[in-house]
PDB file of N, CA and C in Angstrom:
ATOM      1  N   UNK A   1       0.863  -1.174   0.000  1.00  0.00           N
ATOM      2  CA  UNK A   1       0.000   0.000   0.000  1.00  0.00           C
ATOM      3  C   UNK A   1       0.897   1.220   0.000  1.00  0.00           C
ATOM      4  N   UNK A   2       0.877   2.017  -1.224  1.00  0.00           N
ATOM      5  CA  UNK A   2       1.685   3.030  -0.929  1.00  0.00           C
ATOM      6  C   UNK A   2       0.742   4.409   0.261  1.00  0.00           C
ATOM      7  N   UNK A   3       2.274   5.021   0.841  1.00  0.00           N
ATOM      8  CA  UNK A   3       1.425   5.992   1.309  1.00  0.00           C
ATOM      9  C   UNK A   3       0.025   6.891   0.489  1.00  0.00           C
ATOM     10  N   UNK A   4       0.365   7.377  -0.358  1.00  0.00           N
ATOM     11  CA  UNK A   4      -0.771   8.078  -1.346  1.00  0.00           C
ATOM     12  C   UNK A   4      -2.091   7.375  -1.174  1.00  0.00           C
ATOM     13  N   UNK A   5      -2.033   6.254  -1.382  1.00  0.00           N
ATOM     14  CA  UNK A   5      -3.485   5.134  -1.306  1.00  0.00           C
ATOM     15  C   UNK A   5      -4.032   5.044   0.019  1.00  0.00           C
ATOM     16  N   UNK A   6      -2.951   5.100   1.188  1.00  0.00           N
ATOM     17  CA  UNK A   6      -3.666   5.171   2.389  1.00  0.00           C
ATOM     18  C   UNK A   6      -4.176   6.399   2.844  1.00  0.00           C
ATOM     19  N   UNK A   7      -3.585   7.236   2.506  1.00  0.00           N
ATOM     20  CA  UNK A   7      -3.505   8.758   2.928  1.00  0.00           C
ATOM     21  C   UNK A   7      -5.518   8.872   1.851  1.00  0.00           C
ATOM     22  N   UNK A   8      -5.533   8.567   0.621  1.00  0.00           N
ATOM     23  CA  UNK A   8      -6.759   8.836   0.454  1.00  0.00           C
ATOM     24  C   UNK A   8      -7.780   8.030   0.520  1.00  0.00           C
ATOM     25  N   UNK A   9      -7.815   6.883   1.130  1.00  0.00           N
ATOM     26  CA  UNK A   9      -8.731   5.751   1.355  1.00  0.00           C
ATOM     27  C   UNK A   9      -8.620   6.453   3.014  1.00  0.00           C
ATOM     28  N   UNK A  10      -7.837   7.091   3.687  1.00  0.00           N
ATOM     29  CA  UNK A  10      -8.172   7.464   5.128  1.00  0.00           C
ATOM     30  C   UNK A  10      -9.401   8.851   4.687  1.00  0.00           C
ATOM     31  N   UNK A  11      -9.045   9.726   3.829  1.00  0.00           N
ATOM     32  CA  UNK A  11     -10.101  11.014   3.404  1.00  0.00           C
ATOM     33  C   UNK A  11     -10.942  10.186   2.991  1.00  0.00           C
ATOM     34  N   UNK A  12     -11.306   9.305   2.440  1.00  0.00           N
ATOM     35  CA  UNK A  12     -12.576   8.694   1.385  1.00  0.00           C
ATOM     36  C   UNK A  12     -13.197   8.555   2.882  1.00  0.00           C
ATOM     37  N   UNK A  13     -12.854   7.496   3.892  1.00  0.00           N
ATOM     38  CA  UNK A  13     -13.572   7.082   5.067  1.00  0.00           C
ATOM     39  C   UNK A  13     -14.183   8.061   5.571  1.00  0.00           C
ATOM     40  N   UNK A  14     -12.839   9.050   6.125  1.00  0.00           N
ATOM     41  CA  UNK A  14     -13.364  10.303   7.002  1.00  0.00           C
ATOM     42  C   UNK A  14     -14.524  11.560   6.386  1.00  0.00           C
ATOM     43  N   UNK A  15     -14.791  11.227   4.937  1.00  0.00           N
ATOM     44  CA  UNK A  15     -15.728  12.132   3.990  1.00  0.00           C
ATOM     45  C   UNK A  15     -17.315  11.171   4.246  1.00  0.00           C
ATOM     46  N   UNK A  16     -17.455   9.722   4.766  1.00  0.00           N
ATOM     47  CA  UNK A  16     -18.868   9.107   4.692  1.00  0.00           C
ATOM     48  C   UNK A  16     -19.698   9.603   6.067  1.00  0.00           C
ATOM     49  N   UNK A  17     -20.405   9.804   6.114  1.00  0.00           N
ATOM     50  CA  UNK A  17     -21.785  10.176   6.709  1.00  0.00           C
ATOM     51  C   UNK A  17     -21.060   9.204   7.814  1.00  0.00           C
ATOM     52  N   UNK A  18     -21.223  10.010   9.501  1.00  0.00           N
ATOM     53  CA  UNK A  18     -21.136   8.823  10.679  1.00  0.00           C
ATOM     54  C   UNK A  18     -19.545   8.847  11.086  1.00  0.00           C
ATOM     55  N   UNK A  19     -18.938   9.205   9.962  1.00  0.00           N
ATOM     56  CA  UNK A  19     -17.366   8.706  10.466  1.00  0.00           C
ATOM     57  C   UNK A  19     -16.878   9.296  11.380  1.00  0.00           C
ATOM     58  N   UNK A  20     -17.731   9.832  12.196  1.00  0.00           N
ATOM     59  CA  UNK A  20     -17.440  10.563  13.902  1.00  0.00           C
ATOM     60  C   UNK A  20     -17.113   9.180  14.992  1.00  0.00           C
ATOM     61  N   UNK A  21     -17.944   8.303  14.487  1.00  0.00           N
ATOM     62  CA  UNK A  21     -17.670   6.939  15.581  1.00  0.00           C
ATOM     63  C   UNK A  21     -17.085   5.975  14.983  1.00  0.00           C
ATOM     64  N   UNK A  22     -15.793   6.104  14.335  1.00  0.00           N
ATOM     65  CA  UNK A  22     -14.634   5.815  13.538  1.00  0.00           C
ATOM     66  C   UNK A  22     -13.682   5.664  14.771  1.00  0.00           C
ATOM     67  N   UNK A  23     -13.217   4.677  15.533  1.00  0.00           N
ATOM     68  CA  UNK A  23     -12.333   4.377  16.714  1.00  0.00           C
ATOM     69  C   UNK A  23     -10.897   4.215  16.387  1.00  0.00           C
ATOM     70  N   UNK A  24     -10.939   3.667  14.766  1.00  0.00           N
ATOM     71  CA  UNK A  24      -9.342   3.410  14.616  1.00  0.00           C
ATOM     72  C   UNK A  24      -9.779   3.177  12.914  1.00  0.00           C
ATOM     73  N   UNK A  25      -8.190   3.886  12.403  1.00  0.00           N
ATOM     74  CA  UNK A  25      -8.109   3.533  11.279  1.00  0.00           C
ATOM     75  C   UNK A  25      -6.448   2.550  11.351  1.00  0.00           C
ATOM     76  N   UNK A  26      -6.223   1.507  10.291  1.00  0.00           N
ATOM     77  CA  UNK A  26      -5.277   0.275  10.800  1.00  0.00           C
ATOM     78  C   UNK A  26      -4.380   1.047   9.243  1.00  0.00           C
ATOM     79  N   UNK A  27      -2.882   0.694   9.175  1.00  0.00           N
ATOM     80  CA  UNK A  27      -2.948   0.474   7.742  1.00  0.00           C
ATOM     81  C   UNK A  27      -1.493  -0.006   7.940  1.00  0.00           C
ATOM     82  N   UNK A  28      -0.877  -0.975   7.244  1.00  0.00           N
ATOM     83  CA  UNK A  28       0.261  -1.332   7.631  1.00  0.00           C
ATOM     84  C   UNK A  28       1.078  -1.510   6.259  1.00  0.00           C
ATOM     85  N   UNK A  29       2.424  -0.671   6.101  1.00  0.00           N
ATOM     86  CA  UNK A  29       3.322  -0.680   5.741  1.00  0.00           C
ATOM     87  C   UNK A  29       4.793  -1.421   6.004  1.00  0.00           C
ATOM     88  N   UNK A  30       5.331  -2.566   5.273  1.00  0.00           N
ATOM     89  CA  UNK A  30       6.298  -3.350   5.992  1.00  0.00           C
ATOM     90  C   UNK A  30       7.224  -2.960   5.152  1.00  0.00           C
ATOM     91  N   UNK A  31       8.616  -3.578   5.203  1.00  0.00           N
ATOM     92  CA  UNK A  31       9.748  -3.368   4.756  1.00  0.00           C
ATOM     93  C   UNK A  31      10.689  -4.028   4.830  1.00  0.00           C
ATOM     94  N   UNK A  32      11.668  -4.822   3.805  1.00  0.00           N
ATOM     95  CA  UNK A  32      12.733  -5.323   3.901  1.00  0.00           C
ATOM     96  C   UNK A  32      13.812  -5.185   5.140  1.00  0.00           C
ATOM     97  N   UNK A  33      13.689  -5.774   5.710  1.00  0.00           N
ATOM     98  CA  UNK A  33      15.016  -5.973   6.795  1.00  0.00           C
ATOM     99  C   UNK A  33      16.385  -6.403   5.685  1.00  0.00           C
ATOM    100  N   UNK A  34      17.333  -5.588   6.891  1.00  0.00           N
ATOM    101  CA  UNK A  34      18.850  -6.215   6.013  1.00  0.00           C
ATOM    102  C   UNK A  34      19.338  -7.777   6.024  1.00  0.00           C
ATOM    103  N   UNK A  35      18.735  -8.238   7.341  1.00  0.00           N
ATOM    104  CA  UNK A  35      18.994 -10.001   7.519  1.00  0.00           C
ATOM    105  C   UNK A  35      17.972 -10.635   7.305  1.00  0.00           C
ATOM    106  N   UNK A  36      18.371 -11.718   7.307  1.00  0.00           N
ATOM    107  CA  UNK A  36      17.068 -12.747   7.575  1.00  0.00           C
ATOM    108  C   UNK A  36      17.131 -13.199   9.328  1.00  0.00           C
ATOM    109  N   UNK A  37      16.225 -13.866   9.578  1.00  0.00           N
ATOM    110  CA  UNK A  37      15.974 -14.939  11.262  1.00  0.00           C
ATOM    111  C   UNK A  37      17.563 -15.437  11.229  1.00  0.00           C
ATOM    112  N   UNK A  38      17.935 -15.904  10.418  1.00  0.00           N
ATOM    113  CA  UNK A  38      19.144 -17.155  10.751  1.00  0.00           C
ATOM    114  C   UNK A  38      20.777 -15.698   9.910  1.00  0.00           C
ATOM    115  N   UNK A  39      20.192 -14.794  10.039  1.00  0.00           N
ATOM    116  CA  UNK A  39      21.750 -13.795  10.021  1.00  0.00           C
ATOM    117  C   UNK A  39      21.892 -13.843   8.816  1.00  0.00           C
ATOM    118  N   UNK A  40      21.967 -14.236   7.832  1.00  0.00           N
ATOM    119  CA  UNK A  40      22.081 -14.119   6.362  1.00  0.00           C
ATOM    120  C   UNK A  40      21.414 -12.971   6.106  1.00  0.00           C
ATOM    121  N   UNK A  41      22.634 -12.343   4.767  1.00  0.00           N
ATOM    122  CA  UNK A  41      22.176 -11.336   4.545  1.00  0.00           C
ATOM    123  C   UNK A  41      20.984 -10.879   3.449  1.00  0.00           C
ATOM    124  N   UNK A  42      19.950 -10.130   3.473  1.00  0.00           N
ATOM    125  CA  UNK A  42      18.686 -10.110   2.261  1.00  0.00           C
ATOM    126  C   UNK A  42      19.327  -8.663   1.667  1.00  0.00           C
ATOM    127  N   UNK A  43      19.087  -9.849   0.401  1.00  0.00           N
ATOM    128  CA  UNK A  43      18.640  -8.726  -0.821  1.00  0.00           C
ATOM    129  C   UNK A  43      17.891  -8.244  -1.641  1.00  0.00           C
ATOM    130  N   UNK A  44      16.305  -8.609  -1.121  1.00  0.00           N
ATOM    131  CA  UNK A  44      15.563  -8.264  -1.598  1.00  0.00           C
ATOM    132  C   UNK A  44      14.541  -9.384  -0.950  1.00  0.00           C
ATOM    133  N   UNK A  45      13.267  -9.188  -1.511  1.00  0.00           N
ATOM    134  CA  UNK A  45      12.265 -10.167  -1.469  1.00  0.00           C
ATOM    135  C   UNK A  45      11.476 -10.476  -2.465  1.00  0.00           C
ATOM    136  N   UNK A  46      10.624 -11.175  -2.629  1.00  0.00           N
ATOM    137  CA  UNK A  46       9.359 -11.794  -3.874  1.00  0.00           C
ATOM    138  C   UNK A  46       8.388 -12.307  -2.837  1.00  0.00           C
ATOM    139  N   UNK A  47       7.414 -11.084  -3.174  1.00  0.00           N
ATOM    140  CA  UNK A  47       6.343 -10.864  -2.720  1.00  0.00           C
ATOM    141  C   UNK A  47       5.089 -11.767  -3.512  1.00  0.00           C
ATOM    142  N   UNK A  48       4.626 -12.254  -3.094  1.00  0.00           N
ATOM    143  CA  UNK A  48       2.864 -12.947  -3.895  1.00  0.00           C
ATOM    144  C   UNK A  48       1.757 -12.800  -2.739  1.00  0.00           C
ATOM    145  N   UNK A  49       0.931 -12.698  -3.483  1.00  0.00           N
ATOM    146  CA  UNK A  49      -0.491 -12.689  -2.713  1.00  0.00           C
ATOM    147  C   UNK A  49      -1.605 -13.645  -3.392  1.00  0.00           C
ATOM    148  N   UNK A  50      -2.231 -14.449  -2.703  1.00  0.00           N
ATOM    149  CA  UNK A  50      -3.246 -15.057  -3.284  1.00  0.00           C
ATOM    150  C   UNK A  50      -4.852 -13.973  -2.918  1.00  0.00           C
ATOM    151  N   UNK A  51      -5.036 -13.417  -4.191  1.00  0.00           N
ATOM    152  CA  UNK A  51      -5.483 -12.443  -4.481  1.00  0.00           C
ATOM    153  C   UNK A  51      -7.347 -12.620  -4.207  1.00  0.00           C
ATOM    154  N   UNK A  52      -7.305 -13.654  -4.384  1.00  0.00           N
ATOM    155  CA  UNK A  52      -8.814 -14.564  -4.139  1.00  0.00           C
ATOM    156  C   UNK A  52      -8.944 -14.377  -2.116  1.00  0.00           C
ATOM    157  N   UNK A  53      -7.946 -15.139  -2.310  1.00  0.00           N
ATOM    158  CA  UNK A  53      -8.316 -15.297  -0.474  1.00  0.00           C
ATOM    159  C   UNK A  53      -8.235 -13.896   0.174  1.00  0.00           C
ATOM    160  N   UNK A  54      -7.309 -13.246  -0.522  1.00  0.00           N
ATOM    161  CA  UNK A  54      -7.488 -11.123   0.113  1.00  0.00           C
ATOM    162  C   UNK A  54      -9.116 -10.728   0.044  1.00  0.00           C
ATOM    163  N   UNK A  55      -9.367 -11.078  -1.387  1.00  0.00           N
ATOM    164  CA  UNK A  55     -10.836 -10.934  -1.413  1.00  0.00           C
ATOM    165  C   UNK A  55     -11.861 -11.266  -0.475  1.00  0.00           C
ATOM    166  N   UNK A  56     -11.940 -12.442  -0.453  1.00  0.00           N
ATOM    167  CA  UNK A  56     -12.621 -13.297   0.710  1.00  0.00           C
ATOM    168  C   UNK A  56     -12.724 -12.761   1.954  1.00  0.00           C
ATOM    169  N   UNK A  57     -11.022 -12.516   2.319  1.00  0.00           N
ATOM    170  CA  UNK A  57     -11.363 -11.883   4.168  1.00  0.00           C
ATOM    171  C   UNK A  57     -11.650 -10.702   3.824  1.00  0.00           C
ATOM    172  N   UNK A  58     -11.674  -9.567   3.024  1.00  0.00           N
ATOM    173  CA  UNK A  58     -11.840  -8.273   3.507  1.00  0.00           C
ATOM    174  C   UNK A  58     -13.371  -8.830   2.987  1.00  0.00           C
ATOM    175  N   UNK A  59     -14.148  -9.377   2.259  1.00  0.00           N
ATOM    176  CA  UNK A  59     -15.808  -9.216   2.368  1.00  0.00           C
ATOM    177  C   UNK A  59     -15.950  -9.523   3.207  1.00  0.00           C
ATOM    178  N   UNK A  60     -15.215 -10.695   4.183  1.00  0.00           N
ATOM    179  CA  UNK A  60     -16.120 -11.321   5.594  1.00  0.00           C
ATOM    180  C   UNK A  60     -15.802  -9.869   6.530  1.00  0.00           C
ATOM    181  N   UNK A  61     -14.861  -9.444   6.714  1.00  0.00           N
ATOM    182  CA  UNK A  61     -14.361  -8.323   7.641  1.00  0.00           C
ATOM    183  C   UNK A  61     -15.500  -7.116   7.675  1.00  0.00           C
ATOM    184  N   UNK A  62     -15.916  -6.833   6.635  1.00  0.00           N
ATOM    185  CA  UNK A  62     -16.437  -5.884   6.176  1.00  0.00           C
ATOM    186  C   UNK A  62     -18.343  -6.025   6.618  1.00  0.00           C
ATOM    187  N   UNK A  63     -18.553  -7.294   6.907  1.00  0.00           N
ATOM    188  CA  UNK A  63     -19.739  -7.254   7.794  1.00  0.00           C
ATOM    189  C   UNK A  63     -19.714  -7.671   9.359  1.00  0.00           C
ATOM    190  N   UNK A  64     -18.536  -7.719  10.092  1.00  0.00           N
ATOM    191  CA  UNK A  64     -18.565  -7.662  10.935  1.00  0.00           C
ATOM    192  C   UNK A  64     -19.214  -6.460  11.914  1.00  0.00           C
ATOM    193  N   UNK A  65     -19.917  -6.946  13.098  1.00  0.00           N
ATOM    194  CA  UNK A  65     -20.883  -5.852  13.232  1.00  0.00           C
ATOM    195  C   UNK A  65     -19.271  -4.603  14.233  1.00  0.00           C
ATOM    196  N   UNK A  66     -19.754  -3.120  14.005  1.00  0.00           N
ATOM    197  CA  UNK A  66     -18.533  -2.397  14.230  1.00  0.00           C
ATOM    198  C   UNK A  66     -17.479  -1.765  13.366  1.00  0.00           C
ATOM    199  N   UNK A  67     -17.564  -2.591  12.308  1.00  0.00           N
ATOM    200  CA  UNK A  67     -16.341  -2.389  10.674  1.00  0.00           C
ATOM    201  C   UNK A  67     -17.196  -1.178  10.034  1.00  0.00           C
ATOM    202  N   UNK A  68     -16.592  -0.479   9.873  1.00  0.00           N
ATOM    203  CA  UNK A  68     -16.561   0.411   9.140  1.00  0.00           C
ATOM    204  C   UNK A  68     -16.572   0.375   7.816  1.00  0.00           C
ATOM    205  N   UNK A  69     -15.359   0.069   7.306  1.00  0.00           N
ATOM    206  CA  UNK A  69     -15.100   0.064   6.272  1.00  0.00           C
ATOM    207  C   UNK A  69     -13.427  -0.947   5.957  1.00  0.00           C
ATOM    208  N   UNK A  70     -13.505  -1.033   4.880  1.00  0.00           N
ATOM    209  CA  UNK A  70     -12.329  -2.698   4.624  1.00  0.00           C
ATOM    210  C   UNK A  70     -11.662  -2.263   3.180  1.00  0.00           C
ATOM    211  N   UNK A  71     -10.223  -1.715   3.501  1.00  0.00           N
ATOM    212  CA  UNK A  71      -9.735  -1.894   1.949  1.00  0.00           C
ATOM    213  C   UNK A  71      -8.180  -2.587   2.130  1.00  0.00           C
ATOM    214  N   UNK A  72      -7.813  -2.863   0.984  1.00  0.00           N
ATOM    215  CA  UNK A  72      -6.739  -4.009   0.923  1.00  0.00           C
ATOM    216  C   UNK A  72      -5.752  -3.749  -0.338  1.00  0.00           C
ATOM    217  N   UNK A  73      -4.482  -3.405   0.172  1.00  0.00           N
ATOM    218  CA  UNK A  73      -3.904  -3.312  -1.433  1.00  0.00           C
ATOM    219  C   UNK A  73      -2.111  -4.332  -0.953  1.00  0.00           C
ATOM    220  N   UNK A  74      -1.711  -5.109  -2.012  1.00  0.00           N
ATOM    221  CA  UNK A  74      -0.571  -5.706  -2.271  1.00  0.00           C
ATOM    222  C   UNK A  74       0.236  -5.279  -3.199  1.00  0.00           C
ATOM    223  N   UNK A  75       1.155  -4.975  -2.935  1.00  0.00           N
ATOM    224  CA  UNK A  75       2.036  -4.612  -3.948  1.00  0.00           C
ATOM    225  C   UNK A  75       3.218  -6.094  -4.423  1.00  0.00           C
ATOM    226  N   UNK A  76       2.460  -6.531  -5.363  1.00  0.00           N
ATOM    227  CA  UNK A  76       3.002  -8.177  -5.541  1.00  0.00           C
ATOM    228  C   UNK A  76       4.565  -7.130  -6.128  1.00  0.00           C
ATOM    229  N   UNK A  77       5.660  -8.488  -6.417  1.00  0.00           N
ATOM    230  CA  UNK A  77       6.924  -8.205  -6.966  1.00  0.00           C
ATOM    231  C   UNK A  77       7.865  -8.646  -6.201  1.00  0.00           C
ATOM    232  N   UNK A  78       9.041  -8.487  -6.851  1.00  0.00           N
ATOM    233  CA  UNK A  78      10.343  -8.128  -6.368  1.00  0.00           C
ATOM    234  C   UNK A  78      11.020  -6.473  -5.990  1.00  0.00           C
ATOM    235  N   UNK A  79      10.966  -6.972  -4.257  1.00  0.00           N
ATOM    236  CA  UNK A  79      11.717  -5.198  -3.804  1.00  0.00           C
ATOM    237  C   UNK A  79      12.966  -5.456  -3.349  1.00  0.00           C
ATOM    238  N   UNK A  80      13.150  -4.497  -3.980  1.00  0.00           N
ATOM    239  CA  UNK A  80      14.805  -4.674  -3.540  1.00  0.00           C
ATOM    240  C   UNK A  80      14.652  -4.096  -1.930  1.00  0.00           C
ATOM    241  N   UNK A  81      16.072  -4.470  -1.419  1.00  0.00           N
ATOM    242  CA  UNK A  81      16.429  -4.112  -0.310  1.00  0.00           C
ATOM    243  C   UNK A  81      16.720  -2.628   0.237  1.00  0.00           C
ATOM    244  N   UNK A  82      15.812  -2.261   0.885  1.00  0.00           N
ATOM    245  CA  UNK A  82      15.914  -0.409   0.924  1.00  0.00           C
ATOM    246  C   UNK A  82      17.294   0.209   1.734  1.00  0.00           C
ATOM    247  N   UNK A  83      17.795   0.597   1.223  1.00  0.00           N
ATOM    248  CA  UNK A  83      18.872   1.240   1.801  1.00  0.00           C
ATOM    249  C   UNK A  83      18.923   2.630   2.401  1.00  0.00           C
ATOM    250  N   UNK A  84      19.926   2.911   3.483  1.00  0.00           N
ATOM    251  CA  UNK A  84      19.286   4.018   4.638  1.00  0.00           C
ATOM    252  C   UNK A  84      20.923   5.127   4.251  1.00  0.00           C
ATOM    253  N   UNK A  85      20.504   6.134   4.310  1.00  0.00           N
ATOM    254  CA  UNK A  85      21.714   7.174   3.965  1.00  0.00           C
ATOM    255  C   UNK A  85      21.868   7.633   5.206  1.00  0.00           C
TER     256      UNK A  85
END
């Protein structure tokens, strides 16, 4: 999920009728670590998503009584390893 997409899927929410009793918005951004668990060094990753089953939980999520609202983005690929200046 790039920032941009969260930043306006957070305005899309906060623009619907009600979104005063909006308790939490979630959105999670991860990132290449330089190692792996066992100390080896990463250079990247290959990302997949089974794109069906994303589907699936955010419709079940999305009638849970309390949910607001449910969006979901993957950025499938190969990322390289981010480097820090």
């Amino acid at each position: 999920m790039s920032t941009a997409k969260a930043d306006d899927w957070i305005h899309e929410v906060q623009a619907r009728p009600g979104s005063a009793a909006i308790g939490m918005i979630l959105a999670h951004q991860g990132i290449v670590r330089g190692t792996s668990r066992s100390r080896e060094p990463v250079r990247g990753m290959l990302l997949r998503a089974d794109r069906g089953w994303l589907e699936d939980v955010l419709a079940e999520v999305e009638t849970w009584p309390g949910v607001y609202g449910v969006r979901g983005w993957v950025n499938e690929g190969r990322s390289p390893l981010a480097t820090t200046s």
